[in-house]
Protein backbone atom coordinates (compact mmCIF):
# COMPACT_ATOMS: atom_id res chain seq x y z
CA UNK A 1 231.44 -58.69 123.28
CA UNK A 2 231.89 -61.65 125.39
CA UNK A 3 233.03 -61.18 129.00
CA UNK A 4 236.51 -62.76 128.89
CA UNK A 5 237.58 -60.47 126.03
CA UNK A 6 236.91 -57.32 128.03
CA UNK A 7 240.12 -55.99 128.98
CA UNK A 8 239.76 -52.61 130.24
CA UNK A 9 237.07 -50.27 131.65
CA UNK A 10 236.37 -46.95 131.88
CA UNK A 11 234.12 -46.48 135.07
CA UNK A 12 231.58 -43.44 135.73
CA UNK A 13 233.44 -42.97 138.68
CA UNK A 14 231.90 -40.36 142.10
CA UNK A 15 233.27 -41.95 145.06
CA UNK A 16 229.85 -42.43 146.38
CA UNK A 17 229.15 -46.10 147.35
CA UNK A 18 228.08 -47.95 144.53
CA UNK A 19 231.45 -47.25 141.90
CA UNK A 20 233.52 -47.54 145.08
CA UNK A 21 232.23 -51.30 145.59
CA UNK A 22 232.24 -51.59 142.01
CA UNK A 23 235.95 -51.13 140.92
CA UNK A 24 237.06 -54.12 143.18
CA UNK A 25 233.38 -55.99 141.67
CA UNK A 26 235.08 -55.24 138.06
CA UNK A 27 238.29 -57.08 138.65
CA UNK A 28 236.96 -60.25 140.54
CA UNK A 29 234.77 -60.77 137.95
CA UNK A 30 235.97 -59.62 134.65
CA UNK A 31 239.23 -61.26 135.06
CA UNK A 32 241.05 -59.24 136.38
CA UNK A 33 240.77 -56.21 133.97
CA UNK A 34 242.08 -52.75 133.82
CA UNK A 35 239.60 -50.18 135.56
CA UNK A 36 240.24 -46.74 134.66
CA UNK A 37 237.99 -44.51 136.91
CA UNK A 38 236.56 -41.37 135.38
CA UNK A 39 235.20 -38.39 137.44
CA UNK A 40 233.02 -35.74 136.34
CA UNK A 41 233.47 -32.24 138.38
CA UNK A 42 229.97 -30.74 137.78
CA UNK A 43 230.40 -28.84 141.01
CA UNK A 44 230.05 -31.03 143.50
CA UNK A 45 232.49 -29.34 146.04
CA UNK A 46 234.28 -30.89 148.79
CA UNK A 47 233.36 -34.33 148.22
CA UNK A 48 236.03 -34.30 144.93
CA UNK A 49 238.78 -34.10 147.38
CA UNK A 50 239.65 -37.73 147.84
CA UNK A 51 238.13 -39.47 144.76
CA UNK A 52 241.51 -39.47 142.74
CA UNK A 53 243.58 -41.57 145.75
CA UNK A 54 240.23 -43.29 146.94
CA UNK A 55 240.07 -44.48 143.08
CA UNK A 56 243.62 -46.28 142.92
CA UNK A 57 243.40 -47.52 146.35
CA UNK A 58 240.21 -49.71 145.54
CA UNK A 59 242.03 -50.80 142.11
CA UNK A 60 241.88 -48.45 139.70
CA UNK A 61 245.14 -47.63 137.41
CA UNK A 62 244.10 -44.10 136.65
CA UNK A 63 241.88 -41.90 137.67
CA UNK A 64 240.43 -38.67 135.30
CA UNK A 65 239.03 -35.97 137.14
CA UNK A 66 237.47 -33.46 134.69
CA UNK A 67 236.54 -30.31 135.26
CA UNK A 68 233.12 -29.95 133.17
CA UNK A 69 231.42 -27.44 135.07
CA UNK A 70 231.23 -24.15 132.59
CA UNK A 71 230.60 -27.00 129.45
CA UNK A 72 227.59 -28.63 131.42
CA UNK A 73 225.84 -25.19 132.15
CA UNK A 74 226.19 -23.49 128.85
CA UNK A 75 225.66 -26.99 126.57
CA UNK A 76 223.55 -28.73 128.70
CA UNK A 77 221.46 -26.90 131.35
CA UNK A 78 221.00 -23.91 129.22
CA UNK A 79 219.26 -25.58 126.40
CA UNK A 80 217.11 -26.87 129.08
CA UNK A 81 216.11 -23.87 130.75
CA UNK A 82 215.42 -21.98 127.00
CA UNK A 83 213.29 -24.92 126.31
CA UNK A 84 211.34 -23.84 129.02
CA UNK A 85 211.52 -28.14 130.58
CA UNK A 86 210.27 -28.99 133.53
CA UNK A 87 209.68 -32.89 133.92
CA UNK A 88 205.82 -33.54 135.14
CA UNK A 89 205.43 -29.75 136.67
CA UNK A 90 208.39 -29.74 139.10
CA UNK A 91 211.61 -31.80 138.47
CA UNK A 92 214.39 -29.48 136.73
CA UNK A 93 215.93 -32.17 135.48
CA UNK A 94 219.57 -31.62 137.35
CA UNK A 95 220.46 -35.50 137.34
CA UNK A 96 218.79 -36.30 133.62
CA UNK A 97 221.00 -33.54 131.46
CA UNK A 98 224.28 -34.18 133.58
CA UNK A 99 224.23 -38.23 132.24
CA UNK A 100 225.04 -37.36 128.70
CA UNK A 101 228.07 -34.94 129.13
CA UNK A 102 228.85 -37.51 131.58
CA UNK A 103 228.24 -40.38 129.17
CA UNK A 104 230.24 -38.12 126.03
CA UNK A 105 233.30 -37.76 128.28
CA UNK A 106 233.72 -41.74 129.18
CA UNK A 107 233.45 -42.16 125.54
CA UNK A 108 236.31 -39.73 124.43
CA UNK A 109 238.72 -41.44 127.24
CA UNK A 110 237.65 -44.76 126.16
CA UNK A 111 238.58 -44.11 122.46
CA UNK A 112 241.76 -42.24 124.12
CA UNK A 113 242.83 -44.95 126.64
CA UNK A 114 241.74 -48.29 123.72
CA UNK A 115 239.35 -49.24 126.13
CA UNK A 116 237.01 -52.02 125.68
CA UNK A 117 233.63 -51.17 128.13
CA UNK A 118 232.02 -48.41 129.65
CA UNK A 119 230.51 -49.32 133.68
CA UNK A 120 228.16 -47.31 135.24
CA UNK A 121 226.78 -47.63 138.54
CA UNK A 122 223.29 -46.83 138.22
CA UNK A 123 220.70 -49.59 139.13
CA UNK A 124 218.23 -51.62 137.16
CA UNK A 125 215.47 -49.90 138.37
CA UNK A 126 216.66 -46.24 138.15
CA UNK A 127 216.65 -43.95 135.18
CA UNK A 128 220.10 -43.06 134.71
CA UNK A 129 220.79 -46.70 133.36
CA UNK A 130 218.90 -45.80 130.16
CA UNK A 131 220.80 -42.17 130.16
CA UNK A 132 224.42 -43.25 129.91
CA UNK A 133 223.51 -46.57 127.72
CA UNK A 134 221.26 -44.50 125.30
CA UNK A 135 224.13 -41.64 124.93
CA UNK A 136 226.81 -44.40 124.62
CA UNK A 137 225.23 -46.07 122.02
CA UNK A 138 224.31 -42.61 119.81
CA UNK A 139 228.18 -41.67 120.58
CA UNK A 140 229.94 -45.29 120.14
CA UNK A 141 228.09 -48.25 119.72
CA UNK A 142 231.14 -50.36 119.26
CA UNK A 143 231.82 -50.24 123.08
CA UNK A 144 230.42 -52.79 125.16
CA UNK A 145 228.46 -51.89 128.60
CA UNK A 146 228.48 -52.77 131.96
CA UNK A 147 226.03 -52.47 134.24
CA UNK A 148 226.92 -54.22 137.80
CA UNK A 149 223.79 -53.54 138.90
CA UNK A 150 221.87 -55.99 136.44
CA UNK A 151 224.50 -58.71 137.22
CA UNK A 152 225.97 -58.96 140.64
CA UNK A 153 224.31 -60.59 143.84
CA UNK A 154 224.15 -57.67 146.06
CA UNK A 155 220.36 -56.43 146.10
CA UNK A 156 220.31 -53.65 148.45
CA UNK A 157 222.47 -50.75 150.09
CA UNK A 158 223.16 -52.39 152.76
CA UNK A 159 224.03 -55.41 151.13
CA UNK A 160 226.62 -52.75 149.45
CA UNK A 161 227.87 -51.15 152.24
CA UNK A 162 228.40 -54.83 153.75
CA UNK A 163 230.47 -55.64 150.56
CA UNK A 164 232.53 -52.54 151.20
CA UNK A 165 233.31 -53.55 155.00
CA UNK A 166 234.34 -56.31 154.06
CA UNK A 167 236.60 -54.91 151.08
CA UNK A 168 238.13 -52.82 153.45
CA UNK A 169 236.37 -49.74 151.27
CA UNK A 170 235.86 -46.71 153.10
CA UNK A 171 232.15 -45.08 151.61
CA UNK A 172 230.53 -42.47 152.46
CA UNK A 173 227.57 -43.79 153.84
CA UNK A 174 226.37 -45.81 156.97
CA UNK A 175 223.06 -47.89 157.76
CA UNK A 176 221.97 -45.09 159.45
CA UNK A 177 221.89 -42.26 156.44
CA UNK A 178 221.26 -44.36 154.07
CA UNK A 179 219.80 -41.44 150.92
CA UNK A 180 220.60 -42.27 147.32
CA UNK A 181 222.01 -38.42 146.74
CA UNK A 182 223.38 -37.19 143.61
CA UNK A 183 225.18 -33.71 143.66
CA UNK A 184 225.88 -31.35 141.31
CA UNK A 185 225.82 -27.40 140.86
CA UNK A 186 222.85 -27.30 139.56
CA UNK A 187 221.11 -29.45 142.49
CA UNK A 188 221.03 -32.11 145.25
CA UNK A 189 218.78 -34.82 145.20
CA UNK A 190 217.68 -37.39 147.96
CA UNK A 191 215.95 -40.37 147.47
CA UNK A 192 215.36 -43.51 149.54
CA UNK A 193 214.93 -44.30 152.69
CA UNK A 194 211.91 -42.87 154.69
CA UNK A 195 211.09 -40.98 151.91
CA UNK A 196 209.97 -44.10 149.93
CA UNK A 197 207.10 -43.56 152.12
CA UNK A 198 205.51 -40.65 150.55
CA UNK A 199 203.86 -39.50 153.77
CA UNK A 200 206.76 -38.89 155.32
CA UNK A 201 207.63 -35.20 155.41
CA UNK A 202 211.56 -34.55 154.76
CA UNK A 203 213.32 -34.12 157.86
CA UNK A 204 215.29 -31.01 158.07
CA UNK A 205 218.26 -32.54 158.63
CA UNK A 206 217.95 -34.06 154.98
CA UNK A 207 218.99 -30.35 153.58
CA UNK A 208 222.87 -30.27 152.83
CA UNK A 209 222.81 -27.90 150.46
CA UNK A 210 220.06 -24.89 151.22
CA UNK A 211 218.58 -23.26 154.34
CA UNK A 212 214.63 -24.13 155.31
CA UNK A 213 212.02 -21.47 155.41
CA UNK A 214 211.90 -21.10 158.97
CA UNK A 215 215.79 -20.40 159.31
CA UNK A 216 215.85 -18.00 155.74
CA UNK A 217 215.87 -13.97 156.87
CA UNK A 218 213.01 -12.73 157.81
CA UNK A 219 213.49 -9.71 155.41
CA UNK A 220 213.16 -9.94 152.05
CA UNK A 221 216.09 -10.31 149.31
CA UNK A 222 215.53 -8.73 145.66
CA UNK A 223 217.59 -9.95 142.97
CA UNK A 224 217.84 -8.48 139.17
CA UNK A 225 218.35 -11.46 136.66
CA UNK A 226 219.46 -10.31 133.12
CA UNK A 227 219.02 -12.18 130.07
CA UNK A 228 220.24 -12.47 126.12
CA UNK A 229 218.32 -14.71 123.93
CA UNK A 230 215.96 -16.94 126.53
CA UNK A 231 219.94 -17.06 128.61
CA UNK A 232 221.18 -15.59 131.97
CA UNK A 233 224.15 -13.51 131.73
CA UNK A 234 224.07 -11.31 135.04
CA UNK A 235 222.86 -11.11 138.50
CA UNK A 236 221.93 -7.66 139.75
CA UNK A 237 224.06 -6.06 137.15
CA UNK A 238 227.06 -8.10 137.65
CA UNK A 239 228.51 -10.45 134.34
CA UNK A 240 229.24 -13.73 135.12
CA UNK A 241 230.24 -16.69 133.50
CA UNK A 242 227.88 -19.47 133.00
CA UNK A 243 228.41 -21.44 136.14
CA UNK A 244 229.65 -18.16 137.97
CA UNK A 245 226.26 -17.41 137.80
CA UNK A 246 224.64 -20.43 138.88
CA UNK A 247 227.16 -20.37 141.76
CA UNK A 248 225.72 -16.73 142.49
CA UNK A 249 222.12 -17.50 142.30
CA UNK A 250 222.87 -20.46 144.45
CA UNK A 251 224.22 -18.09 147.42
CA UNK A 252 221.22 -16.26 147.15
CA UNK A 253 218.82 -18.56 146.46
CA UNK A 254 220.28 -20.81 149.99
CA UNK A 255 220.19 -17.46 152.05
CA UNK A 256 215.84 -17.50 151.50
CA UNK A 257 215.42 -20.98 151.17
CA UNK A 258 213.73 -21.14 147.93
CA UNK A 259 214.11 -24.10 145.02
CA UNK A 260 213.40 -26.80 147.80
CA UNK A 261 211.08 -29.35 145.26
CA UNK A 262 209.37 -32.53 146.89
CA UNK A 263 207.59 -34.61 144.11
CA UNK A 264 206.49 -38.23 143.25
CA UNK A 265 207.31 -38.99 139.54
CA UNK A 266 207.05 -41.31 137.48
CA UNK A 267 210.51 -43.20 136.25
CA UNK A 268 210.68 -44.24 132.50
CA UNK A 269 210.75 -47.83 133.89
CA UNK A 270 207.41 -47.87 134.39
CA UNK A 271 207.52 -47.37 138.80
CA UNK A 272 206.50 -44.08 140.44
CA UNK A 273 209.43 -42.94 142.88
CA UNK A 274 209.72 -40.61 145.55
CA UNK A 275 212.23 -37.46 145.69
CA UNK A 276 213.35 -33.90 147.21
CA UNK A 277 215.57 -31.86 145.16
CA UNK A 278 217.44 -28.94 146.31
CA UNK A 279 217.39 -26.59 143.37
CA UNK A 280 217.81 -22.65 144.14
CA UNK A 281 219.19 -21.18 141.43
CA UNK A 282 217.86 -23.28 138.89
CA UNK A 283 214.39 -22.26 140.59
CA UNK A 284 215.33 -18.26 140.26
CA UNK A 285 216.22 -18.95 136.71
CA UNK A 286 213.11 -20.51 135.26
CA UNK A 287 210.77 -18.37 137.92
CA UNK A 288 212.95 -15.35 135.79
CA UNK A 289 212.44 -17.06 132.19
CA UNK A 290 209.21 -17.72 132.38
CA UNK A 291 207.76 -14.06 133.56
CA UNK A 292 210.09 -12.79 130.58
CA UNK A 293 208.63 -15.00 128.23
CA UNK A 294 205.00 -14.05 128.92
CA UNK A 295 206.21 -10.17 127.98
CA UNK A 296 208.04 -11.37 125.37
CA UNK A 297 206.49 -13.82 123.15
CA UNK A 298 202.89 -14.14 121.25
CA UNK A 299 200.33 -15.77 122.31
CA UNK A 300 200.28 -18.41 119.78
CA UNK A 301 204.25 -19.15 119.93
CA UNK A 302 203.85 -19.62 123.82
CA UNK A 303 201.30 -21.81 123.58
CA UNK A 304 202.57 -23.63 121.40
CA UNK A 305 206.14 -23.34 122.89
CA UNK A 306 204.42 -24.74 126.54
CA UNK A 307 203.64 -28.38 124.47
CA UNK A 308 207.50 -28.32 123.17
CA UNK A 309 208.70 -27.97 126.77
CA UNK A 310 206.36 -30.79 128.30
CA UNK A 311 208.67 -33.38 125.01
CA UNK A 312 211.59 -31.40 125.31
CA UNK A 313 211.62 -32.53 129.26
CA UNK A 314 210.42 -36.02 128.61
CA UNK A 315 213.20 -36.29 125.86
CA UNK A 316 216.04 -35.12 128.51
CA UNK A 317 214.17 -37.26 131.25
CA UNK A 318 214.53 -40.11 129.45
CA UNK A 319 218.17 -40.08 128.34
CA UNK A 320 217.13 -38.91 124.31
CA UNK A 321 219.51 -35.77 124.50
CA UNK A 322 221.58 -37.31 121.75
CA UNK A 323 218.84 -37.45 119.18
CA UNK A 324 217.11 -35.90 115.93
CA UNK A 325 214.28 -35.05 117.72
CA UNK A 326 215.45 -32.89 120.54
CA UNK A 327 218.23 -31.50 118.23
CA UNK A 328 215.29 -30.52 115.51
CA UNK A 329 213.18 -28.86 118.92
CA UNK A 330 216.24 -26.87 119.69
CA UNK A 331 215.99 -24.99 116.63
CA UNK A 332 212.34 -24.39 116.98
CA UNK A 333 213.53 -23.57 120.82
CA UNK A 334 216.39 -21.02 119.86
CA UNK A 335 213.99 -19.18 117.13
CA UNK A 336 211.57 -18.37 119.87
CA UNK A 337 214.19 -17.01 122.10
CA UNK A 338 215.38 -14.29 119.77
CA UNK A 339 213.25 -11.86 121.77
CA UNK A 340 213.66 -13.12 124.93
CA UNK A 341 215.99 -10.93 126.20
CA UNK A 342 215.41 -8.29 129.32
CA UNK A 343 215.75 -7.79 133.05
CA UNK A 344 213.59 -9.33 135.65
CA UNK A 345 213.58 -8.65 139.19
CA UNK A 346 212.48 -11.20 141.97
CA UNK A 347 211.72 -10.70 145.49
CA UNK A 348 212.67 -13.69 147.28
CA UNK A 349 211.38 -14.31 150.92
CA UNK A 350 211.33 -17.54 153.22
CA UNK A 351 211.51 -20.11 150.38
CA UNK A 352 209.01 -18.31 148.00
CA UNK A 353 209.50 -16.02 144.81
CA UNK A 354 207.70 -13.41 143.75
CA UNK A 355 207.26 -10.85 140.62
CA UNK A 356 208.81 -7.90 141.19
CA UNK A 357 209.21 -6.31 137.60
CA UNK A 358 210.14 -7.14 134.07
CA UNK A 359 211.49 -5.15 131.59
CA UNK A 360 212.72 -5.45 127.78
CA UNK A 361 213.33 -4.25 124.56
CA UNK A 362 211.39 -6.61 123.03
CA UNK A 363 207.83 -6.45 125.09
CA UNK A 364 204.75 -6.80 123.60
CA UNK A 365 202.94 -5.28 126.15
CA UNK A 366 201.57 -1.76 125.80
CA UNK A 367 199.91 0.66 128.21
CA UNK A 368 198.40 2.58 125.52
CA UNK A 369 196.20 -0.44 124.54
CA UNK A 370 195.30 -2.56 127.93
CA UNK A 371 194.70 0.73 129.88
CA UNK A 372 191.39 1.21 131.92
CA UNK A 373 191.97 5.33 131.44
CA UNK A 374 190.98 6.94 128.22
CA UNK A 375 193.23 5.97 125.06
CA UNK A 376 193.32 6.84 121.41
CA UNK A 377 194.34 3.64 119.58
CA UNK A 378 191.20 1.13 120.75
CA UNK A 379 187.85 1.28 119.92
CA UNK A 380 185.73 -0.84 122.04
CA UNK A 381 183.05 -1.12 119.40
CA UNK A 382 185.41 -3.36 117.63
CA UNK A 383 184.84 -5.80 120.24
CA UNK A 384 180.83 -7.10 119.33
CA UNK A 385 182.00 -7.81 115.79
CA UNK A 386 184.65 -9.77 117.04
CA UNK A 387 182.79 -11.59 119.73
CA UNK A 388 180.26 -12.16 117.24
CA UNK A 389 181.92 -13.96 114.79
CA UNK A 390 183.72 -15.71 117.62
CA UNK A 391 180.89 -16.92 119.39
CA UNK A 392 178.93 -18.44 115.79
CA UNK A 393 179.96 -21.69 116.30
CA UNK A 394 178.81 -22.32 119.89
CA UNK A 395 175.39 -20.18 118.30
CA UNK A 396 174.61 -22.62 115.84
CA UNK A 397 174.97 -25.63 117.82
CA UNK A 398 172.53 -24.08 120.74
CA UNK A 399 170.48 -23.46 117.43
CA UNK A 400 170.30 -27.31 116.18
CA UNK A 401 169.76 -28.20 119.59
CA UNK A 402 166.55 -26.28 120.06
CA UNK A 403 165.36 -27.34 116.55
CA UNK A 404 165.66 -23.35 115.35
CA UNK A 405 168.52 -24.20 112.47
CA UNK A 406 167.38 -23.04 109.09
């Protein structure tokens, strides 16, 4: 579509710095077009409160907030967590699975509101560019895209927050905090800054949303996590909602510190990059998943379920939620979560978690067999046959080798 026959916009719109500069960046240079700012409530709190007027006093003619919070957990981070995903041993993944219920909304008020182009403000050399274009195209490839980010002149933040000044645009930043931070209730990420110098230790002033070890009780916090099916559906006894629940687990989880995650990764763009994520309930839940899981499934299904998770994260990591493949895994996913269902209870103490009991319906573990005591259903004779038969392979070779092969 060519730029003088876009008429109106939908905008991924947060109120953080780079869609406030770019709803004023729209109309200068896309003549003048219709911007329709879209908000996503995910659970980012406070900072929602003046997005709607901030939206239409920088030039937008509407502005949607929607409240997606109870749709993202259940649709989106729940599939996640059964899938057992964690991207390259530690990220959770709370930015990479909020960019296609992000991406699905824009599209239905696009369709809605006859617009012409979806905007995003992530930048050329981030991830979440690839997210919403990827989910836009699988959900409407008729809509053009804009990405300021690949056109415009501005080249930094502070080339941004310049912009703004002189825009008279009021942002939430200033040269002197200057984090890339993305919010939602599933976590809080920084990036930028002096952590692109990865030997910089995070200041403690860079935690918004949890406590640090040193400040978490010094008395240790227990918490009983039930699950159905591979899902949480109470905290210490209590049935919550989806993202009541992650709420909960949050309070607790910022009381002792815990789900603080500081990694170098490496971006689908090819760079490595540098951030701390903020992630305590989503760290209770997988700590609880995963300890369930290892009474719950085979050992052939888990280890074959452990290869799923590293694709199934890469998949969400890299914006392919809206695909075959990962809707083909979920199937495989949701089969092996038919037993996962039972109680686990945590101990939680200055930033760490620890096993403090598992229990279900479905365990395969048995007393009766792994006990050191005298049993009745294992004879330990059993075993040289076994080993025997086992070891043959690995006997033969040491055979060849030593010339003794007949």
């Amino acid at each position: 579509m060519k730029k003088e026959d876009i008429k109106k916009v939908v905008l991924a719109y947060s109120g953080g710095l780079d869609t406030s500069v770019i709803i004023p960046w729209l109309k200068e240079h896309y003549n003048n077009c219709e911007v329709i700012a879209a908000c996503a409530d995910l659970g980012q709190g406070d900072e929602l409160e003046p997005v709607h007027d901030k939206a239409l006093k920088t030039g937008a003619s509407k502005c949607y907030i929607m409240d997606l919070k109870e749709e993202f957990i259940s649709d989106y981070v729940w599939p996640t967590v059964k899938a057992g995903a964690v991207y390259e041993k530690k990220y959770l993944l709370g930015t990479s699975f909020a960019r296609p219920l992000i991406a699905k909304k824009l599209v239905e008020i696009a369709e809605k509101e006859g617009a012409d182009a979806i905007a995003h403000g992530a930048t050329g050399k981030g991830n979440d560019q690839v997210r919403f274009e990827l989910s836009v195209k699988a959900l409407a490839p008729q809509l053009a895209i804009i990405a300021p980010w690949r056109e415009w002149e501005l080249r930094s933040r502070d080339q941004e927050i310049d912009y703004a000044a002189a825009h008279n645009i009021p942002i939430p930043v200033s040269h002197d905090h200057d984090y890339s931070m993305d919010r939602n209730m599933w976590h809080l990420s920084h990036e930028g800054s002096d952590l692109e110098d990865p030997w910089n230790a995070p200041k403690d002033e860079l935690f918004i949303v949890t406590n640090i070890p040193e400040k978490a009780p010094d008395k240790p916090e227990y918490v009983e996590l039930e699950y159905v099916e591979g899902v949480p559906v109470s905290v210490n006894g209590e049935k919550l909602s989806p993202a009541k629940l992650v709420e909960k687990l949050n309070e607790i989880g910022i009381r002792n510190a815990v789900g603080i995650t500081d990694m170098v990764e490496d971006r689908l763009v090819g760079m490595k990059s540098r951030g701390v994520y903020e992630n305590p309930a989503g760290a209770i839940i997988y700590y609880g998943h995963n300890d369930l899981e290892n009474l719950c499934l085979d050992r052939a299904t888990q280890s074959f379920k452990q290869q799923v998770s590293i694709r199934y994260s890469e998949m969400v990591y890299d914006g392919m939620w809206f695909s075959p493949l990962r809707e083909a895994l979920d199937a495989f996913v949701n089969e092996t979560q038919k037993t996962v269902t039972g109680t686990v209870r945590m101990k939680l103490y200055k930033g760490n978690i620890y096993s403090a009991g598992v229990k279900s319906p479905y365990s395969l573990y048995s007393q009766e067999y792994v006990t050191f005591g005298e049993d009745e259903v294992y004879n330990q004779a059993d075993a040289t046959g076994f080993i025997n038969l086992f070891g043959l392979p690995l006997k033969v070779r040491a055979l060849m080798k030593k010339g003794n092969l007949k």
